[in-house]
N, C-alpha and C. Protein backbone atom coordinates (compact mmCIF):
# COMPACT_ATOMS: atom_id res chain seq x y z
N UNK A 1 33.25 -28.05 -18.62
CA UNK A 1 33.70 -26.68 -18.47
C UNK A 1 32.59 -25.87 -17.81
N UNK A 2 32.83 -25.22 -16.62
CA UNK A 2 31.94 -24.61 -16.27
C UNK A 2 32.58 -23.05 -16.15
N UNK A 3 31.21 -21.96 -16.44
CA UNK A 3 31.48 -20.61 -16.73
C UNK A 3 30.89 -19.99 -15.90
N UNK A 4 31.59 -18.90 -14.73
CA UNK A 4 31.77 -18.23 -13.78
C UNK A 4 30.99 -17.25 -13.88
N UNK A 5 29.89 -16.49 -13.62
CA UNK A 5 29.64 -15.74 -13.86
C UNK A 5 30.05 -14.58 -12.77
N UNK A 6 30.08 -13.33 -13.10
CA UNK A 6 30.55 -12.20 -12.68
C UNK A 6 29.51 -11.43 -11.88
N UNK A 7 29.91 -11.02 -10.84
CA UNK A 7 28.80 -10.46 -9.96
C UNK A 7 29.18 -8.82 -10.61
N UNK A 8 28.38 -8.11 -10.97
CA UNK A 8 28.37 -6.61 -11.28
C UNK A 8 27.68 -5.82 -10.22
N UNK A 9 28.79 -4.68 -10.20
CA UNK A 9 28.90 -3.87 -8.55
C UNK A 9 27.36 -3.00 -9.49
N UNK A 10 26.86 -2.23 -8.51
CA UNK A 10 26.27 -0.74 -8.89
C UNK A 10 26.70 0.25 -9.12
N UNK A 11 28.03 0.47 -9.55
CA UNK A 11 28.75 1.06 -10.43
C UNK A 11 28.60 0.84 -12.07
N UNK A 12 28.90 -0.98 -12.24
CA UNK A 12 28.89 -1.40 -13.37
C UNK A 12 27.50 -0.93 -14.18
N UNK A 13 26.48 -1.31 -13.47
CA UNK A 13 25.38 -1.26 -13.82
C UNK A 13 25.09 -0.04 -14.02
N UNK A 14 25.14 1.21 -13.44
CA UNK A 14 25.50 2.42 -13.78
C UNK A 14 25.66 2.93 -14.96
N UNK A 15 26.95 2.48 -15.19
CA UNK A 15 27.87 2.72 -16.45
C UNK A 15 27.26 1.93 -17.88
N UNK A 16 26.91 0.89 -17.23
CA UNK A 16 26.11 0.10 -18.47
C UNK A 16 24.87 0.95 -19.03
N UNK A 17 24.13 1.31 -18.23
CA UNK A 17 22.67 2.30 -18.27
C UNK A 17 22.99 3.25 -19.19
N UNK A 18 23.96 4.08 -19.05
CA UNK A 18 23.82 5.11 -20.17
C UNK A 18 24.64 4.70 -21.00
N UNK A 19 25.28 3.55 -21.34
CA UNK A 19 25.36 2.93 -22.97
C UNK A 19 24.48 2.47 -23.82
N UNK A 20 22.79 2.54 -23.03
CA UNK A 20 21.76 2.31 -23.51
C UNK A 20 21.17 3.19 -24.35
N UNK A 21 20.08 2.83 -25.44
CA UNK A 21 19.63 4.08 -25.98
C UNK A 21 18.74 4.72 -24.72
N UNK A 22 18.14 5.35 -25.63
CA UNK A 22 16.47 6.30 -24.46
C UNK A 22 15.60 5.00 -24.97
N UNK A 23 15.37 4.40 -25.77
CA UNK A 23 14.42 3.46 -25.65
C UNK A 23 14.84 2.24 -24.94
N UNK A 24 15.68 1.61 -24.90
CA UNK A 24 16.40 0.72 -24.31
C UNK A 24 16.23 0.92 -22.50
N UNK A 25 16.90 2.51 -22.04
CA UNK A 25 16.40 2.45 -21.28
C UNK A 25 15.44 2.65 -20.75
N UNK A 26 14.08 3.03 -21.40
CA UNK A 26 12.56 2.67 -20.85
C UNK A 26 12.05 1.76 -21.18
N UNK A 27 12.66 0.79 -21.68
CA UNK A 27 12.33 -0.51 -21.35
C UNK A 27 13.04 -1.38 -20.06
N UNK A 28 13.86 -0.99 -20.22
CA UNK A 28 14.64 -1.60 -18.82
C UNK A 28 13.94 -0.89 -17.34
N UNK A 29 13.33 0.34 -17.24
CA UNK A 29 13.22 1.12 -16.49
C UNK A 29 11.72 0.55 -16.35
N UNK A 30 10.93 0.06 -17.13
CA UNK A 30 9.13 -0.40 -16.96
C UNK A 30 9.53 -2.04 -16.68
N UNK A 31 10.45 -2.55 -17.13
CA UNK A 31 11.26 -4.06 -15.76
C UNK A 31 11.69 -4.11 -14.61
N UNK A 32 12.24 -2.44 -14.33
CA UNK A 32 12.71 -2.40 -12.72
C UNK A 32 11.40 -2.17 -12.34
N UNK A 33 10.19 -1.77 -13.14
CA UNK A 33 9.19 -0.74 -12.17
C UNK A 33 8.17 -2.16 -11.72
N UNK A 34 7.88 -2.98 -12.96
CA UNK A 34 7.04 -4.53 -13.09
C UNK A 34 7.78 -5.16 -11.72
N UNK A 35 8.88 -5.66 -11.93
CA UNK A 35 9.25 -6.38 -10.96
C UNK A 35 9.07 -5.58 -9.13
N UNK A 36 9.54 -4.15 -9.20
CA UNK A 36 9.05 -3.85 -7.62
C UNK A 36 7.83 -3.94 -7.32
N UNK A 37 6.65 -3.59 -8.46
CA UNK A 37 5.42 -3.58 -8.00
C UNK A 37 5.05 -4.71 -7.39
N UNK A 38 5.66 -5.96 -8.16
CA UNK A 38 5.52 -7.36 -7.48
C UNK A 38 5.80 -8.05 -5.86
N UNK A 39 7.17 -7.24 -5.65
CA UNK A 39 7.34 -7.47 -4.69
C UNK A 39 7.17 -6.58 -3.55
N UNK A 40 6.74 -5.04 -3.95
CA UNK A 40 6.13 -4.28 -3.27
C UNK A 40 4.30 -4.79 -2.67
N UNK A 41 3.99 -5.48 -3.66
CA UNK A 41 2.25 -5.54 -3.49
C UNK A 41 1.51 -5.40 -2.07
N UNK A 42 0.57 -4.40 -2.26
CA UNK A 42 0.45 -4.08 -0.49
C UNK A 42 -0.41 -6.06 0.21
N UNK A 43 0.35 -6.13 1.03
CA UNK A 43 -0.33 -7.41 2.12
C UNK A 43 -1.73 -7.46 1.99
N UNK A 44 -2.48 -8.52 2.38
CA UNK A 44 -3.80 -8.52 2.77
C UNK A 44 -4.02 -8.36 4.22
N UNK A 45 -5.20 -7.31 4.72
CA UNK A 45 -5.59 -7.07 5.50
C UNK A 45 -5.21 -8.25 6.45
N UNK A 46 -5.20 -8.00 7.83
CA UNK A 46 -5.14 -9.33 8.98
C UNK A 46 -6.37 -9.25 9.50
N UNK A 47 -7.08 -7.57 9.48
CA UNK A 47 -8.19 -7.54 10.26
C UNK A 47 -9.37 -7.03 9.44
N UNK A 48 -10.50 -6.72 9.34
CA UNK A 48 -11.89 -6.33 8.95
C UNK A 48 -12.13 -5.67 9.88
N UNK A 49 -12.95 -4.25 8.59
CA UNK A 49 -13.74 -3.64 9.67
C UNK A 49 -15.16 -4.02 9.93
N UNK A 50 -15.28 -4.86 10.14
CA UNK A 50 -16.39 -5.14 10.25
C UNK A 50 -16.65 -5.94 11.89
N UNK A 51 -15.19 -6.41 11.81
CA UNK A 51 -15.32 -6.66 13.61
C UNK A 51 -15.13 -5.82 14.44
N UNK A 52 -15.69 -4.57 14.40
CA UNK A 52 -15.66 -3.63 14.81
C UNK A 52 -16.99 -3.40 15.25
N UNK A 53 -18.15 -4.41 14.70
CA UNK A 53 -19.49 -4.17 14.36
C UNK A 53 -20.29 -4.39 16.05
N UNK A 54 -20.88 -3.49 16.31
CA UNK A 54 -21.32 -4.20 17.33
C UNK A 54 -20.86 -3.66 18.87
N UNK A 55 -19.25 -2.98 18.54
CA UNK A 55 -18.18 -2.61 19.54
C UNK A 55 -18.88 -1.56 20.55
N UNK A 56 -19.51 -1.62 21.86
CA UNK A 56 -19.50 -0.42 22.54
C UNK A 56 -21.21 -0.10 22.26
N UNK A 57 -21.85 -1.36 21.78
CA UNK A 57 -23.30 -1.02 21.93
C UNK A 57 -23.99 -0.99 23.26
N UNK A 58 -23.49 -1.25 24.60
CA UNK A 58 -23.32 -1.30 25.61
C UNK A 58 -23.67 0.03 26.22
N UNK A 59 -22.83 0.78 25.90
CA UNK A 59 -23.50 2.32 25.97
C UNK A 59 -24.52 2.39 25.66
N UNK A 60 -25.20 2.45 24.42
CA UNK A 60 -26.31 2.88 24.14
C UNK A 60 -27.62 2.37 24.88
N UNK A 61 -27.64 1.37 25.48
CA UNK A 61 -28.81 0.40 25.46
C UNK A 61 -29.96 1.52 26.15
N UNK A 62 -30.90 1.56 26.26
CA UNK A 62 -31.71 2.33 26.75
C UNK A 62 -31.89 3.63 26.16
N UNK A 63 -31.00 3.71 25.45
CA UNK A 63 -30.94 5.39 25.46
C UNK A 63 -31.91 5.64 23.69
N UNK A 64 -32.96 6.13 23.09
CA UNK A 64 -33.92 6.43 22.17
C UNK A 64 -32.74 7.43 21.51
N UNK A 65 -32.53 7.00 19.98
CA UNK A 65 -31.61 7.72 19.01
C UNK A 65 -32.25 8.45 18.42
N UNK A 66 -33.67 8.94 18.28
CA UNK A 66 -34.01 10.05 18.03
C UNK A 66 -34.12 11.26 18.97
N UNK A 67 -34.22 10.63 19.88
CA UNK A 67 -34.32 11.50 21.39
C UNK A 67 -32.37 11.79 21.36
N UNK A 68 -31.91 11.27 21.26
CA UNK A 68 -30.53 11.80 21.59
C UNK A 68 -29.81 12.41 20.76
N UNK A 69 -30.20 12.64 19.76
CA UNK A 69 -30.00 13.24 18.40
C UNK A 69 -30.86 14.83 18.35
N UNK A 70 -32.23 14.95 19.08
CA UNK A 70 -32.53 16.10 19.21
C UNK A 70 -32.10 16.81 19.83
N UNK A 71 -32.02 16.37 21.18
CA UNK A 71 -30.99 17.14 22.37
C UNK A 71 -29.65 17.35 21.91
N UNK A 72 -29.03 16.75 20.85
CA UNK A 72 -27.55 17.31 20.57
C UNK A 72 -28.02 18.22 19.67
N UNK A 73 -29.31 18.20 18.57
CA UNK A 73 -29.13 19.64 17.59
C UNK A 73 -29.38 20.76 18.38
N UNK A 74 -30.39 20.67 19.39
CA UNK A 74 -30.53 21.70 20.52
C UNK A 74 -29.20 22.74 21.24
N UNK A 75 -28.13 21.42 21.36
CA UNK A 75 -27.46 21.84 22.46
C UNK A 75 -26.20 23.18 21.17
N UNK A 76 -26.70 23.12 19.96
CA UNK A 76 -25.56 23.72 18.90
C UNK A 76 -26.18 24.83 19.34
N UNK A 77 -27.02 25.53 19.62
CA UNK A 77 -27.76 26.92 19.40
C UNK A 77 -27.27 27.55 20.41
């Protein structure tokens, strides 16, 4: 003998919810929340910032970072 189970619309489920107590449904309500967090969980990064390191040192080469750092507090006045 095999037993059929019943697909329940979001109506049913609805209607079922507030035949619940208030405790009943915050427990049911910290199971909907457990289970999305699960399948919400943010991804792992693809990239680092850290390969970023290094990017555009090309510019600088020659140029003295204390020397270029005075001439910009200069240039505020």
């Amino acid at each position: 003998m095999t037993i059929k189970k019943a697909k329940l619309s979001y109506s049913d489920y609805a209607k079922g919810i507030r035949m619940l107590t208030s405790e009943e449904q915050l427990r049911l309500l910290g199971l909907i929340s457990a289970n999305l967090r699960k399948k919400l969980k943010p991804r792992k990064a693809k990239h680092s910032i850290m390969e970023l390191e290094g990017l555009g040192s090309e510019i600088w080469k020659g140029i003295d970072a204390q020397e270029y750092v005075r001439k910009e507090r200069e240039s505020w006045d």
